[in-house]
N, C-alpha and C. Protein backbone atom coordinates (compact mmCIF):
# COMPACT_ATOMS: atom_id res chain seq x y z
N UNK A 1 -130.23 25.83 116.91
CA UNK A 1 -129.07 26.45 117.49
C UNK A 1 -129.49 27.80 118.06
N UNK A 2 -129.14 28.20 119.23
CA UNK A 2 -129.57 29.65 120.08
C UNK A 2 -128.21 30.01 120.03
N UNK A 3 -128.39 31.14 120.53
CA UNK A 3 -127.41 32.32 120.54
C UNK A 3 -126.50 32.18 121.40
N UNK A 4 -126.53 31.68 122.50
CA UNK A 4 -125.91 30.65 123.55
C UNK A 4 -124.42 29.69 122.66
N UNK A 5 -125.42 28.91 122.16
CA UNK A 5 -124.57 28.19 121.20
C UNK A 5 -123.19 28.76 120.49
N UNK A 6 -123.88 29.76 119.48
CA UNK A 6 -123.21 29.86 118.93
C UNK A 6 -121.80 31.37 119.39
N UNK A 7 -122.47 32.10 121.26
CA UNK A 7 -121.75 32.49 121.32
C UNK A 7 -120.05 31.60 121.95
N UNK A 8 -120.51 30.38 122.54
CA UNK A 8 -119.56 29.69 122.90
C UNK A 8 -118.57 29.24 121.88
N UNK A 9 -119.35 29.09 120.55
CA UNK A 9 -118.44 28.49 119.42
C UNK A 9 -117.56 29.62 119.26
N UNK A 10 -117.82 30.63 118.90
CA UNK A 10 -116.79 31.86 118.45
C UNK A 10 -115.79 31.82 119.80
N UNK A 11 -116.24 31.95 120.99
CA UNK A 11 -115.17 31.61 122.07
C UNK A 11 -114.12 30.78 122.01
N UNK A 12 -114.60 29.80 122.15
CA UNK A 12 -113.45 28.76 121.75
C UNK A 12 -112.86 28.47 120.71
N UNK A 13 -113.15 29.26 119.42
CA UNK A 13 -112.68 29.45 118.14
C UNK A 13 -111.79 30.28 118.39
N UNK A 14 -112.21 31.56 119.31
CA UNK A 14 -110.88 32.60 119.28
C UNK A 14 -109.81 32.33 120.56
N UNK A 15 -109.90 31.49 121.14
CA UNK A 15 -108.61 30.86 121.57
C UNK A 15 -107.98 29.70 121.11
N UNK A 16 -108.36 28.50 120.66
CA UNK A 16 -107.74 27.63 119.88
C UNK A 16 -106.30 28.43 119.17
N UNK A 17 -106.75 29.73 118.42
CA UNK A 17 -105.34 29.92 117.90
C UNK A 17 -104.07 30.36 118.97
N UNK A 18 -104.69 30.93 120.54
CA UNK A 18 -103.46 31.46 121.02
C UNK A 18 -102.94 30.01 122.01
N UNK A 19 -103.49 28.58 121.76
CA UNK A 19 -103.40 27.23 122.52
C UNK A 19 -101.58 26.79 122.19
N UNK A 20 -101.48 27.04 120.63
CA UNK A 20 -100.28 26.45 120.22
C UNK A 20 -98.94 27.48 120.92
N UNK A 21 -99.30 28.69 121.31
CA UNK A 21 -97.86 29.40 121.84
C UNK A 21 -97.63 29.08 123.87
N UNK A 22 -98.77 28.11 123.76
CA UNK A 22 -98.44 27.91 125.25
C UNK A 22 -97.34 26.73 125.23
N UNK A 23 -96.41 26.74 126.01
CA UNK A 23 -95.03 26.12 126.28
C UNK A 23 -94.88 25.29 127.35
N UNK A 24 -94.54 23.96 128.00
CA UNK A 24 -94.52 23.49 128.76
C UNK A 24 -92.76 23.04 128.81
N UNK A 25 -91.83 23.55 129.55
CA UNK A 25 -90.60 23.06 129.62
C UNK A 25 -90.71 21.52 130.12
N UNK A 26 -90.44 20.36 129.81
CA UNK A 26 -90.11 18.57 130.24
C UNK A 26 -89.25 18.57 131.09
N UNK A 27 -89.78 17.50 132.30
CA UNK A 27 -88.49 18.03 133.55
C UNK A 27 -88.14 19.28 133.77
N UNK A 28 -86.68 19.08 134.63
CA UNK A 28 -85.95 19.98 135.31
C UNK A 28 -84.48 19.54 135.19
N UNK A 29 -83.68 20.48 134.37
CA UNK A 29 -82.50 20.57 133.83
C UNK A 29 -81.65 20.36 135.28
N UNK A 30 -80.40 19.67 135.52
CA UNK A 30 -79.37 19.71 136.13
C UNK A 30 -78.83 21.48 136.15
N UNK A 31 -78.78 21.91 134.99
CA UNK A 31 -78.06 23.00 134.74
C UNK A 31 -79.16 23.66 133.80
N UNK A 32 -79.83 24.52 134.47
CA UNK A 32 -80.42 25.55 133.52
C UNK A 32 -80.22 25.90 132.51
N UNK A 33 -81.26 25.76 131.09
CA UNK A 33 -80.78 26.37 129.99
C UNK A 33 -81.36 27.57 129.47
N UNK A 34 -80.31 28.16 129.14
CA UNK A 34 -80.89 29.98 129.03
C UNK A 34 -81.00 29.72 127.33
N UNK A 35 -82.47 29.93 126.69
CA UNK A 35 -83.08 30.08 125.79
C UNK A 35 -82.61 31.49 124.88
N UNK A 36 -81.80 30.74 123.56
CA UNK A 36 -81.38 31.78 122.66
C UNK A 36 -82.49 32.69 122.32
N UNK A 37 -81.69 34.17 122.00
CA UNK A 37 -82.78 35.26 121.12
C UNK A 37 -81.73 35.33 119.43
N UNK A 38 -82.27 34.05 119.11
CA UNK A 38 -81.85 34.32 117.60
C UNK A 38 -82.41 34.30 116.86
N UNK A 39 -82.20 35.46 115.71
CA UNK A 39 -83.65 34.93 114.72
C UNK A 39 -83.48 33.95 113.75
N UNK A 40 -84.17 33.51 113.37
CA UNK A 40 -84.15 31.84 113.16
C UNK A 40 -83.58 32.16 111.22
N UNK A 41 -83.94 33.16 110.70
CA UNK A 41 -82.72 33.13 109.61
C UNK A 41 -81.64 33.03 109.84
N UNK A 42 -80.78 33.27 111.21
CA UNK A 42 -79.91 32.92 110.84
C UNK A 42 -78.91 31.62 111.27
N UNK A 43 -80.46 31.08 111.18
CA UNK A 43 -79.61 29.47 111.45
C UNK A 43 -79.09 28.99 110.04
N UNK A 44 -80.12 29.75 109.49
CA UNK A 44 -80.23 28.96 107.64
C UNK A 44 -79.10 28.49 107.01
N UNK A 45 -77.91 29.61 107.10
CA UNK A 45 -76.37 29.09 107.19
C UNK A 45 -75.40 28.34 107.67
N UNK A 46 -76.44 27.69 109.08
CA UNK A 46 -75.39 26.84 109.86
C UNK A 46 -75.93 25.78 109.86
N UNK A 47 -77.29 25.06 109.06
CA UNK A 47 -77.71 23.98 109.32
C UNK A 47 -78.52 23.22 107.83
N UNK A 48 -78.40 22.30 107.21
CA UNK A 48 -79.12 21.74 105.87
C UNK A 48 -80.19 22.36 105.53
N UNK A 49 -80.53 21.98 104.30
CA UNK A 49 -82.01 22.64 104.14
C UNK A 49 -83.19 22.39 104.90
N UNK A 50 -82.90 20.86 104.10
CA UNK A 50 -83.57 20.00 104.82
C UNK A 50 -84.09 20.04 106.21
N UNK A 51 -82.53 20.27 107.54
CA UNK A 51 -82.83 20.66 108.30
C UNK A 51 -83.79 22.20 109.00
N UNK A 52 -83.06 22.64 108.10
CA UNK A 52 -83.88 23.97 108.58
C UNK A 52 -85.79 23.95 108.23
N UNK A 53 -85.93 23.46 107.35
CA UNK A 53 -87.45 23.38 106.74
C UNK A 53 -87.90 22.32 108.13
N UNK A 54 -87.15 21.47 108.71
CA UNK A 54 -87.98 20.90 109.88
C UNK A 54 -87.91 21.68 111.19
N UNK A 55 -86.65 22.36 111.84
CA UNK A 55 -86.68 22.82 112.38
C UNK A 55 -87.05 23.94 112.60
N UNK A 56 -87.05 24.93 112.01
CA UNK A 56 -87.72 26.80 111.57
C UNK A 56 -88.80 26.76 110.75
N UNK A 57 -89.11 25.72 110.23
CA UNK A 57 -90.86 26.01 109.79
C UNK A 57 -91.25 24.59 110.31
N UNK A 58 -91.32 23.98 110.34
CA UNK A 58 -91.93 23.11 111.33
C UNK A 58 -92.49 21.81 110.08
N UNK A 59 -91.74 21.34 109.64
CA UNK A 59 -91.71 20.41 108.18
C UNK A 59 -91.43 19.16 108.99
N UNK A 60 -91.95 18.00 108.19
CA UNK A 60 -91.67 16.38 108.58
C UNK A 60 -91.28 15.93 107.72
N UNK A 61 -90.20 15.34 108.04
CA UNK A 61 -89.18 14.49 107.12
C UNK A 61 -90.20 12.97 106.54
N UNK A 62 -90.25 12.95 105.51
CA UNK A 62 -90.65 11.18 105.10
C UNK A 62 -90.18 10.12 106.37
N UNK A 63 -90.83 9.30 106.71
CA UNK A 63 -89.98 8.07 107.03
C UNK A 63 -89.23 7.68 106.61
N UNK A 64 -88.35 6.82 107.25
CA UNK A 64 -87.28 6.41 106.84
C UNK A 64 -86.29 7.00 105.90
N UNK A 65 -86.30 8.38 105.89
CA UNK A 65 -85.77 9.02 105.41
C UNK A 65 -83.77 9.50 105.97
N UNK A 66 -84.12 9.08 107.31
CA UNK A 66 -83.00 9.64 108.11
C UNK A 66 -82.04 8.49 108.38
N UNK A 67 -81.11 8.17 108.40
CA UNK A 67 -79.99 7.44 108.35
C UNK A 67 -79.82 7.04 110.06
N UNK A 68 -80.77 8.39 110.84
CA UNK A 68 -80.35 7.48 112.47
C UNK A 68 -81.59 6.95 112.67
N UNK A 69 -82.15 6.54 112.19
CA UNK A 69 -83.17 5.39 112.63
C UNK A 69 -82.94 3.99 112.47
N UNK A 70 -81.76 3.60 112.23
CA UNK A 70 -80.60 2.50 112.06
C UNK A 70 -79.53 3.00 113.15
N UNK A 71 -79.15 4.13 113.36
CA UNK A 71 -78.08 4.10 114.49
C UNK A 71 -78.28 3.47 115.79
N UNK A 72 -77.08 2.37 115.93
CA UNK A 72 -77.51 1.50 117.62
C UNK A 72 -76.52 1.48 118.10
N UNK A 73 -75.32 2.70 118.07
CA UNK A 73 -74.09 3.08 118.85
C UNK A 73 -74.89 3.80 120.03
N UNK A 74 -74.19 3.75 120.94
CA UNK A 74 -73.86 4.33 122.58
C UNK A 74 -73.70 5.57 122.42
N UNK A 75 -74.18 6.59 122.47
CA UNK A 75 -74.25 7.94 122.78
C UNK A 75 -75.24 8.90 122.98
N UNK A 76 -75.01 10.06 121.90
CA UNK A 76 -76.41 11.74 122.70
C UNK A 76 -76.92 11.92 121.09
N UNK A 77 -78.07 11.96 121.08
CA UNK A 77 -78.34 13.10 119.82
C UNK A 77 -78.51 14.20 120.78
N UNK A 78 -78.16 15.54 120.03
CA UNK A 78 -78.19 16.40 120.08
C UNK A 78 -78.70 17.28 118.65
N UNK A 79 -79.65 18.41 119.16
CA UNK A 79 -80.27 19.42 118.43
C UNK A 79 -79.30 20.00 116.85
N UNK A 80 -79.73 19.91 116.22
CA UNK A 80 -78.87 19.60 114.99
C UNK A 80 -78.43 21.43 114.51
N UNK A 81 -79.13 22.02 115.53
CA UNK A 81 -79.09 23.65 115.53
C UNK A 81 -77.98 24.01 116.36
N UNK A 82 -78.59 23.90 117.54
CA UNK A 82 -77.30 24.80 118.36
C UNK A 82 -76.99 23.53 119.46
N UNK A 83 -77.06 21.92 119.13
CA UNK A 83 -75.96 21.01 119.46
C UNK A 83 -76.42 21.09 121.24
N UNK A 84 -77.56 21.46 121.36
CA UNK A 84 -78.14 20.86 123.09
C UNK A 84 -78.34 19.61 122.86
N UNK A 85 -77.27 18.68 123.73
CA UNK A 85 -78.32 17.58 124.25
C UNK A 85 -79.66 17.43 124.66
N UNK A 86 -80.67 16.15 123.69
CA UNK A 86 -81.82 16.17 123.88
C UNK A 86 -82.39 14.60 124.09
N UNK A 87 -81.43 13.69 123.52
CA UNK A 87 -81.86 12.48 124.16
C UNK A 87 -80.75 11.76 124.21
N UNK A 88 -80.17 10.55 125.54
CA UNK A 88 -79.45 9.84 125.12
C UNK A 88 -79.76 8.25 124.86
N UNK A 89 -78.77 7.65 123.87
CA UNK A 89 -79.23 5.98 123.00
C UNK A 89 -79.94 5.39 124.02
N UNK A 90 -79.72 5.24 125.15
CA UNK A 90 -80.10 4.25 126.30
C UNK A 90 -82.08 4.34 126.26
N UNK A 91 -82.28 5.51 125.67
CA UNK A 91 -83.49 5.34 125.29
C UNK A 91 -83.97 5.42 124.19
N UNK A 92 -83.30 5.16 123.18
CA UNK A 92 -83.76 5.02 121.67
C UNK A 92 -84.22 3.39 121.84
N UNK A 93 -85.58 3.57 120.91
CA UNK A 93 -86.10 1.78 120.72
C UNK A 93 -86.72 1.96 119.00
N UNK A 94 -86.79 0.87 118.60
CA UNK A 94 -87.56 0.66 117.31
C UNK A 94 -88.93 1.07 117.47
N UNK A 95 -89.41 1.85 117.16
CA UNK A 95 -91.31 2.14 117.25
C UNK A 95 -91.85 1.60 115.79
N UNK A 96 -91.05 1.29 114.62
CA UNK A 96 -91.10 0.93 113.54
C UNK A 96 -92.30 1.65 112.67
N UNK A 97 -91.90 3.07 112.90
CA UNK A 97 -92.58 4.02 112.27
C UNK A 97 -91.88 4.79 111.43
N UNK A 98 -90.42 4.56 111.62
CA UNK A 98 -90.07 5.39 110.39
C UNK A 98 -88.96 6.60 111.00
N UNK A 99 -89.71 6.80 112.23
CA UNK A 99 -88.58 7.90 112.33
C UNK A 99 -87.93 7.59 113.78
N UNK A 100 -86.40 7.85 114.47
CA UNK A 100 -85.87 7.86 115.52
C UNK A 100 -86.96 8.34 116.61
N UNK A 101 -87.29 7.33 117.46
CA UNK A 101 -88.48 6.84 118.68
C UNK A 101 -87.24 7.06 120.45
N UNK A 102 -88.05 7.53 120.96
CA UNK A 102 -86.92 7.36 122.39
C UNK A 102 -88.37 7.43 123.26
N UNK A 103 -87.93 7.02 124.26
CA UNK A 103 -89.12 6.73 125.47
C UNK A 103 -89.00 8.01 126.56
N UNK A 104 -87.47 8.88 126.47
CA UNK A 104 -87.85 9.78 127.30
C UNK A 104 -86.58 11.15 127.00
N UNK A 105 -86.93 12.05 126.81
CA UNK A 105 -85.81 13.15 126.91
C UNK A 105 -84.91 13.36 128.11
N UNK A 106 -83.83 13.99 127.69
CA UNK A 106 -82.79 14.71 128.84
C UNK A 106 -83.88 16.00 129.54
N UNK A 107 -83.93 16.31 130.87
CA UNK A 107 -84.94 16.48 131.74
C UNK A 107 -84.20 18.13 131.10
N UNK A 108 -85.29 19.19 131.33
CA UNK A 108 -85.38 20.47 131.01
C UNK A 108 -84.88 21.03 129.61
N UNK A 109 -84.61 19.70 128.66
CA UNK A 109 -83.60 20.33 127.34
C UNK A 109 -84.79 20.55 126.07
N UNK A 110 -86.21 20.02 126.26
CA UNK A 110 -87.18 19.46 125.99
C UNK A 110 -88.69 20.69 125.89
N UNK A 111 -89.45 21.54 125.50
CA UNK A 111 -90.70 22.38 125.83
C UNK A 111 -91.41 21.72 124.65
N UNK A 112 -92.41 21.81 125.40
CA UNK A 112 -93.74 20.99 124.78
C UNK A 112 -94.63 21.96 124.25
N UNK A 113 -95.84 21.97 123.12
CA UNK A 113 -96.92 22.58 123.35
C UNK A 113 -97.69 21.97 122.14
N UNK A 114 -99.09 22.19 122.01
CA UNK A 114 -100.33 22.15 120.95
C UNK A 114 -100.34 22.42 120.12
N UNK A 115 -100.53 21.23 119.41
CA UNK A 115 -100.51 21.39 117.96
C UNK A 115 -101.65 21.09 117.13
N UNK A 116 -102.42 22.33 116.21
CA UNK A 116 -103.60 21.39 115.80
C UNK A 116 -103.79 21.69 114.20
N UNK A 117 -102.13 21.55 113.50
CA UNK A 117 -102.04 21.41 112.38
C UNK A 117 -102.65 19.95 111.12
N UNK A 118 -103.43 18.97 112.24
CA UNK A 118 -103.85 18.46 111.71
C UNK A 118 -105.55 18.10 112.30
N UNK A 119 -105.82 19.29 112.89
CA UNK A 119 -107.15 19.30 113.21
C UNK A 119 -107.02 19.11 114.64
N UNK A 120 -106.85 17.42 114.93
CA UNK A 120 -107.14 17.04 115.96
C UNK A 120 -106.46 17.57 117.07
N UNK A 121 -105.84 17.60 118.58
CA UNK A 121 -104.41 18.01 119.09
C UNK A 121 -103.24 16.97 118.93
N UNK A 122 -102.15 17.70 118.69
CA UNK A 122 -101.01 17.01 119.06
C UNK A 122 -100.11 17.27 120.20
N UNK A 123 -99.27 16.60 120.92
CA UNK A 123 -98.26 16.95 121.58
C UNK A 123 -96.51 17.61 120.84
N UNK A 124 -96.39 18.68 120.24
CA UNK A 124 -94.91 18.91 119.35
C UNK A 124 -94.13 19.33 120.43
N UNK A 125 -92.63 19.27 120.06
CA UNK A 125 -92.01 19.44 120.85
C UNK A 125 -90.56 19.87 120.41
N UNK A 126 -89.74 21.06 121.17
CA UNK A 126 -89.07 21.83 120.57
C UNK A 126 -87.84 21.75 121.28
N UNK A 127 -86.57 21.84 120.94
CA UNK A 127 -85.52 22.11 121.74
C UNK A 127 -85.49 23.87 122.42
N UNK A 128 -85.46 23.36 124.07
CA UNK A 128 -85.57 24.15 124.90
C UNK A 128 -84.80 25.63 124.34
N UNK A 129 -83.77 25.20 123.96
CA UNK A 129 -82.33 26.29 123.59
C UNK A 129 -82.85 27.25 122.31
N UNK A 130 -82.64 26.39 121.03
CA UNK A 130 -83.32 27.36 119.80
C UNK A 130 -84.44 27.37 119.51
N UNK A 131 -85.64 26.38 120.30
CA UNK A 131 -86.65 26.48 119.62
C UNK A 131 -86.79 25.85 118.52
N UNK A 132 -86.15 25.07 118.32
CA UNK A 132 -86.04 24.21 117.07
C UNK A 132 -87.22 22.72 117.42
N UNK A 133 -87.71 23.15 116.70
CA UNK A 133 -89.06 22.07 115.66
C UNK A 133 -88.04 20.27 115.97
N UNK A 134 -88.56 19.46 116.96
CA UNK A 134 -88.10 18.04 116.99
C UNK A 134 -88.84 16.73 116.17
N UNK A 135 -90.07 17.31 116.70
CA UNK A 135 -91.38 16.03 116.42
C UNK A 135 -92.21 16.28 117.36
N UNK A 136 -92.93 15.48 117.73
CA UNK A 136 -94.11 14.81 118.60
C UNK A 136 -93.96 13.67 119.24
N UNK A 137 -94.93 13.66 120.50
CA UNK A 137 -94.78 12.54 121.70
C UNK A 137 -96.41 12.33 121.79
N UNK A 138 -95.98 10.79 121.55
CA UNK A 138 -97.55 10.28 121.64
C UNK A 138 -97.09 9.39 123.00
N UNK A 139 -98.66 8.85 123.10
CA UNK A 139 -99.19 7.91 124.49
C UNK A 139 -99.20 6.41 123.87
N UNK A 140 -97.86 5.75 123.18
CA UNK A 140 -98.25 4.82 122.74
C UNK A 140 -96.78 4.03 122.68
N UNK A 141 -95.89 4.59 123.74
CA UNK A 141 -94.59 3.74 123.64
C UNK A 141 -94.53 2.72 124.92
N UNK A 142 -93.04 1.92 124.60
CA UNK A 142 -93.22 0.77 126.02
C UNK A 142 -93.49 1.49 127.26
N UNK A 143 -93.33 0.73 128.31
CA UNK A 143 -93.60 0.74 129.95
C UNK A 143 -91.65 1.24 129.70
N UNK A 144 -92.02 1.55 130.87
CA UNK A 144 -92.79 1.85 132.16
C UNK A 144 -93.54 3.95 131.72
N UNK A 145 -93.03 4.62 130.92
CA UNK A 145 -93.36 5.54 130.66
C UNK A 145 -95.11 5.62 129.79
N UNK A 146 -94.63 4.68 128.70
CA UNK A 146 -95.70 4.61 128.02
C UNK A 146 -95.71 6.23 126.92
N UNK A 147 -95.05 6.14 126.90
CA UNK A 147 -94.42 7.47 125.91
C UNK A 147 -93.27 7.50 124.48
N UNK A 148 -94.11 7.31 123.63
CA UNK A 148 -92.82 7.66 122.41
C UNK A 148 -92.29 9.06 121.73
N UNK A 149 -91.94 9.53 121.95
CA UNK A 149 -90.57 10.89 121.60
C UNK A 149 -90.39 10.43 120.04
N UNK A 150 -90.97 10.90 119.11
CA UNK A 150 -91.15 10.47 117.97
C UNK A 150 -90.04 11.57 117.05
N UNK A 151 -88.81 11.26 116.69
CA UNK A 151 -88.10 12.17 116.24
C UNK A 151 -87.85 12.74 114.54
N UNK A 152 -87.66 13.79 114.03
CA UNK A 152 -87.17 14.13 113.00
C UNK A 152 -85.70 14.10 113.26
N UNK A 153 -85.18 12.78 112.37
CA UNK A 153 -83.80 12.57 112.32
C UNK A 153 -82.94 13.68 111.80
N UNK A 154 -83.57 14.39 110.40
CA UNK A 154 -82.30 15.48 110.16
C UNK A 154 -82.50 17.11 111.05
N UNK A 155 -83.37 16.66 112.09
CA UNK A 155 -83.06 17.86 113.50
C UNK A 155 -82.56 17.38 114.42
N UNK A 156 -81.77 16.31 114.65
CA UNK A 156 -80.80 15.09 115.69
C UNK A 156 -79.13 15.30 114.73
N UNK A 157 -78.00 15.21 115.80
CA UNK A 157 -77.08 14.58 115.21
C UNK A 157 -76.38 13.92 116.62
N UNK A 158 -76.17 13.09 115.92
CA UNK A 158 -75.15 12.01 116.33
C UNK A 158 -73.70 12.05 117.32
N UNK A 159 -74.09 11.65 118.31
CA UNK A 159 -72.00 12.02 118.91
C UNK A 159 -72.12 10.52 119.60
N UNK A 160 -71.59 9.52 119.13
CA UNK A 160 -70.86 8.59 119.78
C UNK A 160 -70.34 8.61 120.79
N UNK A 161 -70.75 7.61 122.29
CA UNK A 161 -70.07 7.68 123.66
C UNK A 161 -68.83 8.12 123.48
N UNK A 162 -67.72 7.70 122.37
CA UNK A 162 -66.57 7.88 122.16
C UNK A 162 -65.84 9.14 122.17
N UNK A 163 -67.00 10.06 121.80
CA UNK A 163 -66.50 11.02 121.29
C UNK A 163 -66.72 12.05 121.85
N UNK A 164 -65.96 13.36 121.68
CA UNK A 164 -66.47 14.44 123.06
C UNK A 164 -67.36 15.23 121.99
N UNK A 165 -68.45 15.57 123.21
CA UNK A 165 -69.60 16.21 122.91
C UNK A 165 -69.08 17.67 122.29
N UNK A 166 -69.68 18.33 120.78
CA UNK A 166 -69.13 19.43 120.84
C UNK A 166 -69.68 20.93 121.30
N UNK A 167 -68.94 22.05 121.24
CA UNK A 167 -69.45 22.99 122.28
C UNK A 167 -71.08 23.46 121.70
N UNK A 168 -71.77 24.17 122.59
CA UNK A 168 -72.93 24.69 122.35
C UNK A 168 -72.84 25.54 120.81
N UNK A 169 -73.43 25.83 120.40
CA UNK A 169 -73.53 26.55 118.85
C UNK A 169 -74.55 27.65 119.45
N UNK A 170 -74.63 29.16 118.93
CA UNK A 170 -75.48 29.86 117.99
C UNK A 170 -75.09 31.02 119.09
């Protein structure tokens, strides 16, 4: 090993950590969404524990842990924080992994970035609005995208076509 070597390793050692705060917004919103400045304690009061440990620290629910990975009604999940639409049913499918799978998000509601909490990279992915912790999108769902949106169910809730969407939160 020369000096060469090992000055490149420290290089790319000392950026790897600033990789994960880079942000990629998904699509382009119909209607622009202006990104809350809240600090994330004080969601702690408006949302489960549970939820909050996935969404504000960035925790994964067990499989099959979440009750909408069985939901096959007509409607939106929405961000279980501050209630942005983030996917609707028409693209929920079985990935039979355990957790709520969709093939594609609502366009701009969605920011992406690097994750290499388990060494390797991941794709995580956050609601545009609070910043709230969703899951990860791998390269391994049906056509025509070829994309699975791999969800933490207790950071999703539920609104039935039926029902009116409720107002924004936070």
């Amino acid at each position: 090993m020369n000096r060469r070597t090992v000055l490149k390793g420290f290089a790319a050692a000392s950026v790897l950590p600033l990789m994960p705060g880079c942000t990629r917004v998904v699509g382009e919103a119909e209607i622009p969404v202006t990104p809350l400045n809240k600090p994330r304690k004080e969601w702690r009061g408006l949302v489960s524990t549970r939820a909050y440990e996935i969404l504000f620290e960035e925790a994964t629910e067990r499989p099959e842990s979440s009750n909408l990975i069985y939901e096959t009604r007509e409607g939106t999940y929405l961000c279980a924080a501050c209630y942005l639409p983030l996917f609707e049913s028409r693209y929920k499918y079985e990935s039979w992994t355990g957790w709520p799978s969709f093939t594609e998000p609502i366009a701009g509601h969605i920011a992406t970035k690097i994750d290499f909490k388990i060494i390797w990279p991941r794709t995580e992915y956050h609601c545009v609005r609070c910043g709230g912790h969703q899951g990860h999108v791998f390269n391994d769902g049906p056509p025509p995208r070829g994309e699975r949106w791999c969800n933490n169910g207790y950071a999703l809730k539920f609104v039935p076509v039926e029902d009116a969407l409720p107002a924004l939160r936070g």
